[in-house]
PDB file of N, CA and C in Angstrom:
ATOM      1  N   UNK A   1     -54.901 -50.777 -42.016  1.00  0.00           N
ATOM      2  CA  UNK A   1     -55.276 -49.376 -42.145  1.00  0.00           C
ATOM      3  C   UNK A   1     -55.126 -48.683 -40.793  1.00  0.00           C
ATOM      4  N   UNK A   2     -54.262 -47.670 -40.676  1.00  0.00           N
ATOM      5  CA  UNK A   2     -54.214 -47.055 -39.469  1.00  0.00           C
ATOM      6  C   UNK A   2     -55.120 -45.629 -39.392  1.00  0.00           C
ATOM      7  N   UNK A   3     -55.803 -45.708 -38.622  1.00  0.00           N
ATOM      8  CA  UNK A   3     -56.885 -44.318 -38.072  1.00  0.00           C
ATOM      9  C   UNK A   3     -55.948 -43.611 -37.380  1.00  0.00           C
ATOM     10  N   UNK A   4     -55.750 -41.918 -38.279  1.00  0.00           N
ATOM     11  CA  UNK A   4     -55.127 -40.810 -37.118  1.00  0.00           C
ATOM     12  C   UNK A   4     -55.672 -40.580 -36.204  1.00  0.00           C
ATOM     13  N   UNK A   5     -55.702 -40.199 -34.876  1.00  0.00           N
ATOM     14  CA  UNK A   5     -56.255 -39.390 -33.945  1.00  0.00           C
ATOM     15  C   UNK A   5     -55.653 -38.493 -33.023  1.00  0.00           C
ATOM     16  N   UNK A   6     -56.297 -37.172 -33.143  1.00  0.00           N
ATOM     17  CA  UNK A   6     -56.214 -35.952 -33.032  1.00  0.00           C
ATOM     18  C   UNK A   6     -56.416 -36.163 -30.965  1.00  0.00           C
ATOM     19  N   UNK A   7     -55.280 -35.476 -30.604  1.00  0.00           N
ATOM     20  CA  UNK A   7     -55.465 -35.639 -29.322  1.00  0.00           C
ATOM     21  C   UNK A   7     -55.532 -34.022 -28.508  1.00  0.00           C
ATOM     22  N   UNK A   8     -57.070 -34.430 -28.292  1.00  0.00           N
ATOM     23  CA  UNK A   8     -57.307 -32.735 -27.381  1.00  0.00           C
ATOM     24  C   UNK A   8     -57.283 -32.780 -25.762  1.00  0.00           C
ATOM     25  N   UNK A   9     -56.692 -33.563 -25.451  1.00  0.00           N
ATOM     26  CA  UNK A   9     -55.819 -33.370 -23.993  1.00  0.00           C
ATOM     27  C   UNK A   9     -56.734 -34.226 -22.924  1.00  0.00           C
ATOM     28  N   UNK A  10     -55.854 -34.549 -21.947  1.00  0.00           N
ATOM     29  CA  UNK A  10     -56.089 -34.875 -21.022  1.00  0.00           C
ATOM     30  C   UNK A  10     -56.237 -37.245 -21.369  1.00  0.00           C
ATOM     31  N   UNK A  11     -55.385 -37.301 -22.713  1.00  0.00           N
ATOM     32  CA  UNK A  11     -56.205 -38.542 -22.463  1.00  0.00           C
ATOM     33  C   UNK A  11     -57.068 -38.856 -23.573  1.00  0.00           C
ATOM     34  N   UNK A  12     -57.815 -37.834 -23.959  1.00  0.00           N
ATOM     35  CA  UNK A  12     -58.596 -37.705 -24.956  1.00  0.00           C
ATOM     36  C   UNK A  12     -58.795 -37.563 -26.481  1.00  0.00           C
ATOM     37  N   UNK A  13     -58.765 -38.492 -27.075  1.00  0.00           N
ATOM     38  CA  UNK A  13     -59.071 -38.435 -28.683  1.00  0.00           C
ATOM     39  C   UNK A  13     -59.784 -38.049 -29.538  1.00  0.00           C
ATOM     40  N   UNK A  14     -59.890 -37.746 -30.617  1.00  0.00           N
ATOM     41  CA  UNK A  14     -60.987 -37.150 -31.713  1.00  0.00           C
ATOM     42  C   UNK A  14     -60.154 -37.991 -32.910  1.00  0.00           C
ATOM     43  N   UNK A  15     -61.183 -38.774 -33.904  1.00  0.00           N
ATOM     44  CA  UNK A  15     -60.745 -39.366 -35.193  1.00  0.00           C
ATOM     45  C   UNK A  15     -60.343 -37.972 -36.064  1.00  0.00           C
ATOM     46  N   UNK A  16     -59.025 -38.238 -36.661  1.00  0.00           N
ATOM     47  CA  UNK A  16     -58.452 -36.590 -37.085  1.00  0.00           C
ATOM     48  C   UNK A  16     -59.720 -36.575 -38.501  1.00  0.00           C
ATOM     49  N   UNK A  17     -59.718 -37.636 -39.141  1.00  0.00           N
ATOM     50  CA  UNK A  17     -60.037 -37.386 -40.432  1.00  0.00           C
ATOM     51  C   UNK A  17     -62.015 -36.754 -40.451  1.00  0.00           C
ATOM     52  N   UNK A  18     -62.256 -37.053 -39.354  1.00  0.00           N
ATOM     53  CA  UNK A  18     -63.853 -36.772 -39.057  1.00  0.00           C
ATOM     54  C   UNK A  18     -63.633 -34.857 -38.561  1.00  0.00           C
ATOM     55  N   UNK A  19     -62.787 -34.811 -38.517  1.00  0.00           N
ATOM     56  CA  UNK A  19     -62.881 -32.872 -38.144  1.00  0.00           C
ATOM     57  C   UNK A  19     -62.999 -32.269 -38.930  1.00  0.00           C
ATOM     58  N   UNK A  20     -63.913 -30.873 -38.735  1.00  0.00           N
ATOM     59  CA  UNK A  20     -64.298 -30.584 -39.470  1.00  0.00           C
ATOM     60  C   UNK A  20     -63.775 -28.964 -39.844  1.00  0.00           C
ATOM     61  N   UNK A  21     -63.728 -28.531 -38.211  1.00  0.00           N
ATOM     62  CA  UNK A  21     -63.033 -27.245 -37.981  1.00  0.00           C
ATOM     63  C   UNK A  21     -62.786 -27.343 -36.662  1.00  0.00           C
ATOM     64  N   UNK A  22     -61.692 -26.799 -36.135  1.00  0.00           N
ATOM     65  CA  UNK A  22     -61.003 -26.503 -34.689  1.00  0.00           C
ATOM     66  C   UNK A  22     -61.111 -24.793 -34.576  1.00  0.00           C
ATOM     67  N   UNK A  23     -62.030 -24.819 -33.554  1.00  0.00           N
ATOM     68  CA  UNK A  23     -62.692 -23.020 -33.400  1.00  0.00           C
ATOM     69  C   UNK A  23     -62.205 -22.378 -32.272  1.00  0.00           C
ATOM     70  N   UNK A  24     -62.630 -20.959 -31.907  1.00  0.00           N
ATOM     71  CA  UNK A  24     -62.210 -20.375 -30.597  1.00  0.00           C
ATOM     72  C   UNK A  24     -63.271 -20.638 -29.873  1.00  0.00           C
ATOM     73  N   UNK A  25     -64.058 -20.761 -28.788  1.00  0.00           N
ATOM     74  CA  UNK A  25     -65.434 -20.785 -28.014  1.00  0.00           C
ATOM     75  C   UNK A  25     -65.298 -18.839 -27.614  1.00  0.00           C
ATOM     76  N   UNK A  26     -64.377 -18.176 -28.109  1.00  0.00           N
ATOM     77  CA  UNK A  26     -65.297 -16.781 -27.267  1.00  0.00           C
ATOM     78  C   UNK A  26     -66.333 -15.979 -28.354  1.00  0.00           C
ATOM     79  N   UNK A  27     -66.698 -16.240 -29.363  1.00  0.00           N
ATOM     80  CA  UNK A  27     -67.583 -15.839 -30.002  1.00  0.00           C
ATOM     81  C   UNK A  27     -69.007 -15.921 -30.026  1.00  0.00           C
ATOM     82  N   UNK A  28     -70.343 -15.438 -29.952  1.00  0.00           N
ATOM     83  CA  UNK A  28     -71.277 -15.858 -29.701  1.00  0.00           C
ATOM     84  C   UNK A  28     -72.126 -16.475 -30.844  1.00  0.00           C
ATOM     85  N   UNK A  29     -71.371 -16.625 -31.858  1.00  0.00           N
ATOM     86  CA  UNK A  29     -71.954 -17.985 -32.848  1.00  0.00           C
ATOM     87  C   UNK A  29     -71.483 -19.251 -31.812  1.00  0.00           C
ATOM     88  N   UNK A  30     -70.842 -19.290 -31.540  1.00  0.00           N
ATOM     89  CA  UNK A  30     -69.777 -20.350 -31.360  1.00  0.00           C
ATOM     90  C   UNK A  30     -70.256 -20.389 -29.480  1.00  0.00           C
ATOM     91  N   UNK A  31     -70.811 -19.944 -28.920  1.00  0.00           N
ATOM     92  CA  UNK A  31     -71.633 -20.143 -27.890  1.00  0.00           C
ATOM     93  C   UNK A  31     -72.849 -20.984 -28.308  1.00  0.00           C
ATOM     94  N   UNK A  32     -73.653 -20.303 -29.270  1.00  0.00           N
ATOM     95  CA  UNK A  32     -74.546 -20.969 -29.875  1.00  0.00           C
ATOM     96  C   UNK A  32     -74.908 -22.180 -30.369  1.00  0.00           C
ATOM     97  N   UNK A  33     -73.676 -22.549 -30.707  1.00  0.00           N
ATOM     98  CA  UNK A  33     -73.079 -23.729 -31.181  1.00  0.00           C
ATOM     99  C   UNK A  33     -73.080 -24.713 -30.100  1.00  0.00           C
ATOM    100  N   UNK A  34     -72.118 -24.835 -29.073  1.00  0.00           N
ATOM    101  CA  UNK A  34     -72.326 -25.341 -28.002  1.00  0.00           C
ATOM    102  C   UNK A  34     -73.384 -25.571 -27.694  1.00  0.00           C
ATOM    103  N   UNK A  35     -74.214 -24.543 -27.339  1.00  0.00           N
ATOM    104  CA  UNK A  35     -75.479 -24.739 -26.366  1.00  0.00           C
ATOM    105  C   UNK A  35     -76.813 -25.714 -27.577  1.00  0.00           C
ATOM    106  N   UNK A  36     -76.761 -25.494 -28.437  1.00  0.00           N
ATOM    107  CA  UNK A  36     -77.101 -26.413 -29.458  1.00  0.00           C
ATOM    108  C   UNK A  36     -76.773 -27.486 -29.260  1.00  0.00           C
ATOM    109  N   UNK A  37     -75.549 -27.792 -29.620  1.00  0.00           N
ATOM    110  CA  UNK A  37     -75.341 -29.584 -29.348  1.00  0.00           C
ATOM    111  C   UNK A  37     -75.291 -30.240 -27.901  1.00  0.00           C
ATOM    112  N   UNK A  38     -75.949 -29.593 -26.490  1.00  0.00           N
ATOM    113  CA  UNK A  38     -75.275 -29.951 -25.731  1.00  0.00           C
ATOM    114  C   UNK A  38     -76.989 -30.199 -26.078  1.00  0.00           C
ATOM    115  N   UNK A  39     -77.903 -29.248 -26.350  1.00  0.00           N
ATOM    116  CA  UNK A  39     -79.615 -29.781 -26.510  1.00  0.00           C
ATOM    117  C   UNK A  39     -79.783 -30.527 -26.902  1.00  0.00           C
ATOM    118  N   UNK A  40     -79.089 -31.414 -28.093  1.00  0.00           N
ATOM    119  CA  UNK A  40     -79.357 -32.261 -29.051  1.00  0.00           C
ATOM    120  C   UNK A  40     -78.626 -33.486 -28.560  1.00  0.00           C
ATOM    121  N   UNK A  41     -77.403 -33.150 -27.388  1.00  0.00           N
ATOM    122  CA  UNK A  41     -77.086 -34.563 -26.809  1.00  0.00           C
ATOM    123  C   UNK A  41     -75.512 -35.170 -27.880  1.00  0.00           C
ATOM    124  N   UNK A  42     -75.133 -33.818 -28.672  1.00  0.00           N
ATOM    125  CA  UNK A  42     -73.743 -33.714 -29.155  1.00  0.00           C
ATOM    126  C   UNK A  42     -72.634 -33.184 -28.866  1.00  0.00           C
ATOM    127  N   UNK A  43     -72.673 -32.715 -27.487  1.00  0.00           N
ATOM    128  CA  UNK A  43     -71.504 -32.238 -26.685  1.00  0.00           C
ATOM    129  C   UNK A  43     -71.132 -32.949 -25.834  1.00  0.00           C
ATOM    130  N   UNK A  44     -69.540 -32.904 -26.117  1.00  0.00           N
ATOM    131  CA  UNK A  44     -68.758 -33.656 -25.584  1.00  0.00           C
ATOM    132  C   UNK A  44     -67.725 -32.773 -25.155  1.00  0.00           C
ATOM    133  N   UNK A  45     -67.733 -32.785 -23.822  1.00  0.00           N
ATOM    134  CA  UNK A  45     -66.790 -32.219 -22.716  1.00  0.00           C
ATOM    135  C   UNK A  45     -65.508 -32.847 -22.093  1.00  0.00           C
ATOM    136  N   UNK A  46     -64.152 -32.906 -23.376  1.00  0.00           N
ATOM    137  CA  UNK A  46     -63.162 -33.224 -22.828  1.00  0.00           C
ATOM    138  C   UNK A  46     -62.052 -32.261 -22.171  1.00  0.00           C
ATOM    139  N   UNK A  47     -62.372 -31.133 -21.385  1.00  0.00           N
ATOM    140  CA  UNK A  47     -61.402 -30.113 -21.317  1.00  0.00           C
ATOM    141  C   UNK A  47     -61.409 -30.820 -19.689  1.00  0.00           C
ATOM    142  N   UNK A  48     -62.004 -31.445 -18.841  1.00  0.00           N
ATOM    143  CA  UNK A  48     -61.763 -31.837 -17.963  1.00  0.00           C
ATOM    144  C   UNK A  48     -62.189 -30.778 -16.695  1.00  0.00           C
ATOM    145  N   UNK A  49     -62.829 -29.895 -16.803  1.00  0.00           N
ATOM    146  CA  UNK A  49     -62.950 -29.066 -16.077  1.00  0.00           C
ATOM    147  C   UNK A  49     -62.542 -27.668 -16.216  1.00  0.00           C
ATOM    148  N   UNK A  50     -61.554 -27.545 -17.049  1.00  0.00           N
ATOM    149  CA  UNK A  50     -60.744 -26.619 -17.108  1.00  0.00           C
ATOM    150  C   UNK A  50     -61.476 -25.873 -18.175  1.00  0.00           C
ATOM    151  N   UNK A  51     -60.615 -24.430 -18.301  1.00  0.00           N
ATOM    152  CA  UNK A  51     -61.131 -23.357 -19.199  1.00  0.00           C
ATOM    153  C   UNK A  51     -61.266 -23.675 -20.520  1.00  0.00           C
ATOM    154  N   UNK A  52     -62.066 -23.961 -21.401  1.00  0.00           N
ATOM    155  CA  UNK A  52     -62.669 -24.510 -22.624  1.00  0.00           C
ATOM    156  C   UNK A  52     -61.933 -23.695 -23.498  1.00  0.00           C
ATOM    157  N   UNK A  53     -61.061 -23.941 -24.245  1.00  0.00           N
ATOM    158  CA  UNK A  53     -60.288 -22.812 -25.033  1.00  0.00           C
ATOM    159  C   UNK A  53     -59.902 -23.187 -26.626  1.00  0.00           C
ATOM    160  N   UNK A  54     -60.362 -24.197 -26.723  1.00  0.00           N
ATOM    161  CA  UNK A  54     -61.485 -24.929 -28.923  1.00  0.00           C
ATOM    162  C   UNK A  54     -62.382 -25.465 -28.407  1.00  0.00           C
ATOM    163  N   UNK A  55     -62.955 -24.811 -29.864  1.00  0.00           N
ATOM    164  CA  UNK A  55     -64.387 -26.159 -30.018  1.00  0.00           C
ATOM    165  C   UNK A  55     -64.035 -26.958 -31.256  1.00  0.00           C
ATOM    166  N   UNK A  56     -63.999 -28.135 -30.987  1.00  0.00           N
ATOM    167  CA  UNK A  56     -63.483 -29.048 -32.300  1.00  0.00           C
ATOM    168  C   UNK A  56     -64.835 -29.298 -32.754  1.00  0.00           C
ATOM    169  N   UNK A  57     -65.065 -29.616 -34.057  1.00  0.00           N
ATOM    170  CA  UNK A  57     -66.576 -29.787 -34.627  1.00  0.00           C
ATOM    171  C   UNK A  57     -66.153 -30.972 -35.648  1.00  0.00           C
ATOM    172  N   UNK A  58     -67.157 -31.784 -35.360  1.00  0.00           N
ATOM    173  CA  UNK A  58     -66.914 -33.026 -36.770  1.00  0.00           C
ATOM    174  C   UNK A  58     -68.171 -32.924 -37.627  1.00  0.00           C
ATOM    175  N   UNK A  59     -67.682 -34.465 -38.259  1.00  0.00           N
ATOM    176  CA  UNK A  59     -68.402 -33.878 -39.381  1.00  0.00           C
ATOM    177  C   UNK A  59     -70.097 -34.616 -39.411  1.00  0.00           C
ATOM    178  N   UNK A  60     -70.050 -35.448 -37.896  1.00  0.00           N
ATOM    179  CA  UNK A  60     -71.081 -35.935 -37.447  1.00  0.00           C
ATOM    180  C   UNK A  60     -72.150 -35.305 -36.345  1.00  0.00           C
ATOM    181  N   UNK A  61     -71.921 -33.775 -36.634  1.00  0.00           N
ATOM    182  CA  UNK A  61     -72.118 -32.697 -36.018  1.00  0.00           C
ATOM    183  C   UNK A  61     -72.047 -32.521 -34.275  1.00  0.00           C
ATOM    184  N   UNK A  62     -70.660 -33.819 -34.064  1.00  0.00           N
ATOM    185  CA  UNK A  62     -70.485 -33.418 -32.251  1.00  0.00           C
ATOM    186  C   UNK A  62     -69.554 -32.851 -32.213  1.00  0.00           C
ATOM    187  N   UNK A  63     -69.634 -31.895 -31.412  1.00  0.00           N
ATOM    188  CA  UNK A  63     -68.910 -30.570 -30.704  1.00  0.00           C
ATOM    189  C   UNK A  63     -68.309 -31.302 -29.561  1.00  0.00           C
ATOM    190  N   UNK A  64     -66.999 -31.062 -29.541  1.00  0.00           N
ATOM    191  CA  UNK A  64     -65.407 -31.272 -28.535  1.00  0.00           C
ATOM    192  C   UNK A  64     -65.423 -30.359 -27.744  1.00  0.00           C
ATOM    193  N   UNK A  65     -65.634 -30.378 -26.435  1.00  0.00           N
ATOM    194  CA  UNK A  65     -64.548 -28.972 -25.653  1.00  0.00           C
ATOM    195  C   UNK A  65     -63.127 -29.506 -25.366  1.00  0.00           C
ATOM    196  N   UNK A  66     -62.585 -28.709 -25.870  1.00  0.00           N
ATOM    197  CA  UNK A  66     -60.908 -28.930 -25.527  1.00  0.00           C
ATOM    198  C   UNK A  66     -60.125 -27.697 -24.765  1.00  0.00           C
ATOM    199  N   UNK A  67     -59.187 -28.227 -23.797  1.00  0.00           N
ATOM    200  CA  UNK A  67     -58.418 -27.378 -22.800  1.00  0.00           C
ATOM    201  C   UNK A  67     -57.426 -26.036 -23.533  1.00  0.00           C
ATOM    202  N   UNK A  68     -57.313 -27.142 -24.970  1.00  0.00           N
ATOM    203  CA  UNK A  68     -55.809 -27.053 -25.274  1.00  0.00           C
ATOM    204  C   UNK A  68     -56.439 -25.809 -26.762  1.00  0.00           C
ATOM    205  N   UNK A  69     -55.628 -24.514 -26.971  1.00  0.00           N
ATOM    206  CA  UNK A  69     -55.368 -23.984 -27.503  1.00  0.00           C
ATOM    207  C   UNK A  69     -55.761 -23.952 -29.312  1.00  0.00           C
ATOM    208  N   UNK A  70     -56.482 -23.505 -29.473  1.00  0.00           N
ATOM    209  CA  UNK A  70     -56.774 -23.904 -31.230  1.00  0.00           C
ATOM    210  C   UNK A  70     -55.616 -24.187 -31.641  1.00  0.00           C
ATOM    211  N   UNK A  71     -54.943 -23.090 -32.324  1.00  0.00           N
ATOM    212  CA  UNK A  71     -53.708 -23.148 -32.650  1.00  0.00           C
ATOM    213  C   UNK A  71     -52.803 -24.105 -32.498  1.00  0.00           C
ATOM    214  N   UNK A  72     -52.430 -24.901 -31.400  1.00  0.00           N
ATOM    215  CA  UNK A  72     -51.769 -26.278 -31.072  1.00  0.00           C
ATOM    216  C   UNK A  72     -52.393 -27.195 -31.764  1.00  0.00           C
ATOM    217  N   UNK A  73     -54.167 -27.589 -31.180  1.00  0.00           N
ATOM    218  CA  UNK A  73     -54.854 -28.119 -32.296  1.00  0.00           C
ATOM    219  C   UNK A  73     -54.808 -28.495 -33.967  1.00  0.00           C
ATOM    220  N   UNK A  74     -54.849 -27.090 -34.218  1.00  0.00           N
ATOM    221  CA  UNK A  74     -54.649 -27.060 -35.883  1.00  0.00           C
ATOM    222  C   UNK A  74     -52.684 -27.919 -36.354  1.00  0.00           C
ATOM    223  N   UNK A  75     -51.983 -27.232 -35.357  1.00  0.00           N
ATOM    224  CA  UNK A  75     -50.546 -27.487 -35.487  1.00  0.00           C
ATOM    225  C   UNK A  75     -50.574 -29.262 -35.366  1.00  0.00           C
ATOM    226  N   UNK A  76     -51.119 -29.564 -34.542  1.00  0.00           N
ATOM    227  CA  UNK A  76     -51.021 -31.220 -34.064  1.00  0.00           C
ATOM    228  C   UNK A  76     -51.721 -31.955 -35.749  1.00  0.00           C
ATOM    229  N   UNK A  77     -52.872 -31.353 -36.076  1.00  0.00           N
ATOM    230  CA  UNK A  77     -54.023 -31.901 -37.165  1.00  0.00           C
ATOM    231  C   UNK A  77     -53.021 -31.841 -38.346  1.00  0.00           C
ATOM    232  N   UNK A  78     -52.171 -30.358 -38.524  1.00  0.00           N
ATOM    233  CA  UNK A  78     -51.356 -29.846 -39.697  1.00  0.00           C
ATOM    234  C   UNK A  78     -50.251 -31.135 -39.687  1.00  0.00           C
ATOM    235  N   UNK A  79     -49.323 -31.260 -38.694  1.00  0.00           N
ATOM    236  CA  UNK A  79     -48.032 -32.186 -38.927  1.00  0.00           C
ATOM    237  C   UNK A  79     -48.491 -33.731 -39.142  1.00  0.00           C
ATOM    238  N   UNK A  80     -49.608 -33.989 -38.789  1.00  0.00           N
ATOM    239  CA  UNK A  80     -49.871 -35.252 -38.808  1.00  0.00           C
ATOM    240  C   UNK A  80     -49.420 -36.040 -37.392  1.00  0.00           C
ATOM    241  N   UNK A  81     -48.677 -35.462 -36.331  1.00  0.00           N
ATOM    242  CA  UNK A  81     -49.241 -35.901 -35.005  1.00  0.00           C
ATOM    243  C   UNK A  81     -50.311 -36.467 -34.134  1.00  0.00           C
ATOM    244  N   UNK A  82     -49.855 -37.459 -33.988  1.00  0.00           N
ATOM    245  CA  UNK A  82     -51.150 -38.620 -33.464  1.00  0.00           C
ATOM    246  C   UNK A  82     -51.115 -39.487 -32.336  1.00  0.00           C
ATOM    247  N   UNK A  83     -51.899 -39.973 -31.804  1.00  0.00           N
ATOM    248  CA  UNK A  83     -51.763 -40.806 -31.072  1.00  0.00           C
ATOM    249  C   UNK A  83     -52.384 -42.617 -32.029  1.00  0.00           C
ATOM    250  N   UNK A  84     -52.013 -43.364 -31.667  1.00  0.00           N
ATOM    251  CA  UNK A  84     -51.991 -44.719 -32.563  1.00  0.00           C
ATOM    252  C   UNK A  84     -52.472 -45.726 -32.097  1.00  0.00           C
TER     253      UNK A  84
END
């Protein structure tokens, strides 16, 4: 059985089939969101430093920061592009 995984940069993986939605972070639900799971000890900061530009959300309610572009995101999740 091979597990997809969704790669939000730098190195970094997310199990594709556990996502739930790939978001923008400039909204202030979606601030909210963040600052929520980072309280609860479900944020996970893979953008590396850099400008946070998705929030990937699973379905085990931890929140992704990713570098990389929703849109690429969704495109990588859509073709079935993976790392193996």
């Amino acid at each position: 059985m091979k597990i997809k995984l969704l790669n939000v940069g730098f190195g970094n993986v997310v199990v594709a089939s556990r996502v739930v939605a790939v978001v923008s972070p400039n909204s202030a639900p979606m601030r909210r969101l963040k600052e929520t799971a980072k309280k609860n000890g479900k944020l996970i900061d893979a953008s590396q430093g850099r400008k946070t530009r998705s929030i990937v959300v699973t379905d085990s309610d931890h929140v992704t920061l990713s570098a990389i572009q929703p849109e690429t995101l969704a495109q990588r999740l859509a073709t079935g592009e993976d790392v193996e």
